[in-house]
C-alpha atoms as a PDB file:
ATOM      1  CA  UNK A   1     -17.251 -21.562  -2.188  1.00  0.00           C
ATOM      2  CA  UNK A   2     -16.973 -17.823  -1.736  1.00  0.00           C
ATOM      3  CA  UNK A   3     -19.652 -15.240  -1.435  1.00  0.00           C
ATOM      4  CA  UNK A   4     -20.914 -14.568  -4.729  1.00  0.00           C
ATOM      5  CA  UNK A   5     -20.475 -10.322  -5.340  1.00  0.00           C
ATOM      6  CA  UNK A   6     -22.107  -8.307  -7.293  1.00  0.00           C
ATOM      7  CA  UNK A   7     -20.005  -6.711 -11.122  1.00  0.00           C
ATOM      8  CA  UNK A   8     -19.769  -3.291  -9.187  1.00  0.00           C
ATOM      9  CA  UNK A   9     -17.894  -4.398  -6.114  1.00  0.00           C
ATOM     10  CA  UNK A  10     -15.894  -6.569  -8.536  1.00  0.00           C
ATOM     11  CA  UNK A  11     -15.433  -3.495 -10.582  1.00  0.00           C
ATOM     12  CA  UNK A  12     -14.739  -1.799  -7.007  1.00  0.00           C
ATOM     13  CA  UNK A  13     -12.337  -3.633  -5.829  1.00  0.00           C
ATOM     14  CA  UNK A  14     -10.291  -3.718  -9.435  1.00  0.00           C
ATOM     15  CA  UNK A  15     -10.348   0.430  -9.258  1.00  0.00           C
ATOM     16  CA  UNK A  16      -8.853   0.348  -6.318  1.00  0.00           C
ATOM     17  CA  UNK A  17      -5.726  -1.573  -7.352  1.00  0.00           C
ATOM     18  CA  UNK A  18      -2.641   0.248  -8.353  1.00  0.00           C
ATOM     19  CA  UNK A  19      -1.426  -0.500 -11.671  1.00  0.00           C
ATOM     20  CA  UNK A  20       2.003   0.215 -11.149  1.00  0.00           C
ATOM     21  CA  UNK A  21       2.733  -2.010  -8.492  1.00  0.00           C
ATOM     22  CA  UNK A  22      -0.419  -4.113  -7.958  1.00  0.00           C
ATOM     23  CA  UNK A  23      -0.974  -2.745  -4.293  1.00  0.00           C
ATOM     24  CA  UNK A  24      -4.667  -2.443  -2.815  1.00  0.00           C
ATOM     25  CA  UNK A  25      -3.494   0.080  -0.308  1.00  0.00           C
ATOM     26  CA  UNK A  26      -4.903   2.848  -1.608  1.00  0.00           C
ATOM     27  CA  UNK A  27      -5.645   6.298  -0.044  1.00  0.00           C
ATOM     28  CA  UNK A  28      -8.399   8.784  -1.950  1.00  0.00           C
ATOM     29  CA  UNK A  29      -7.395  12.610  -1.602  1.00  0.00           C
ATOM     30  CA  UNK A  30      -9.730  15.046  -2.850  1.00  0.00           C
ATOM     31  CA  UNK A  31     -10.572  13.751  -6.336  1.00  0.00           C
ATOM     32  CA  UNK A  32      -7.371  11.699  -6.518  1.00  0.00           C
ATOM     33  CA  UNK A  33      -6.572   8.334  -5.787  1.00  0.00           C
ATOM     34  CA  UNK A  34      -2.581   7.631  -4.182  1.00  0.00           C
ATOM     35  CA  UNK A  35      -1.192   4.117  -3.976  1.00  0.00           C
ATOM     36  CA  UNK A  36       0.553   4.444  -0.772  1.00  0.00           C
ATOM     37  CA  UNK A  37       3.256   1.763  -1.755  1.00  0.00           C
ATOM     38  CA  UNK A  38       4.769   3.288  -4.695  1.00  0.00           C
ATOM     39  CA  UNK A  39       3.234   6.791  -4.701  1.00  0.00           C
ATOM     40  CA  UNK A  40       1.641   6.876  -8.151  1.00  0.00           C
ATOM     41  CA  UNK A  41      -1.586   9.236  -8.601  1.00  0.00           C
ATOM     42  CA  UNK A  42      -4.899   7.221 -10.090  1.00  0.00           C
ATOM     43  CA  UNK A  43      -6.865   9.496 -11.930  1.00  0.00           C
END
């Protein structure tokens, strides 16, 4: 079994998937969030 985590890295984790594409590659600028695979902007 997996180490059990806690709702707010769940909740993390899931914020820091794009939901164009699905990518966790992520890069924060300022107060934006880019997905570095297909470029979108995360509010």
């Amino acid at each position: 079994m997996g180490t059990p985590q806690s709702l707010q890295q769940v909740e993390g984790e899931e914020a820091r998937k794009c939901p164009e594409c699905g990518s966790k590659d992520i890069t924060r600028r300022d107060t934006e969030l880019f997905c570095n695979k297909c470029g979108l902007v995360i509010d």
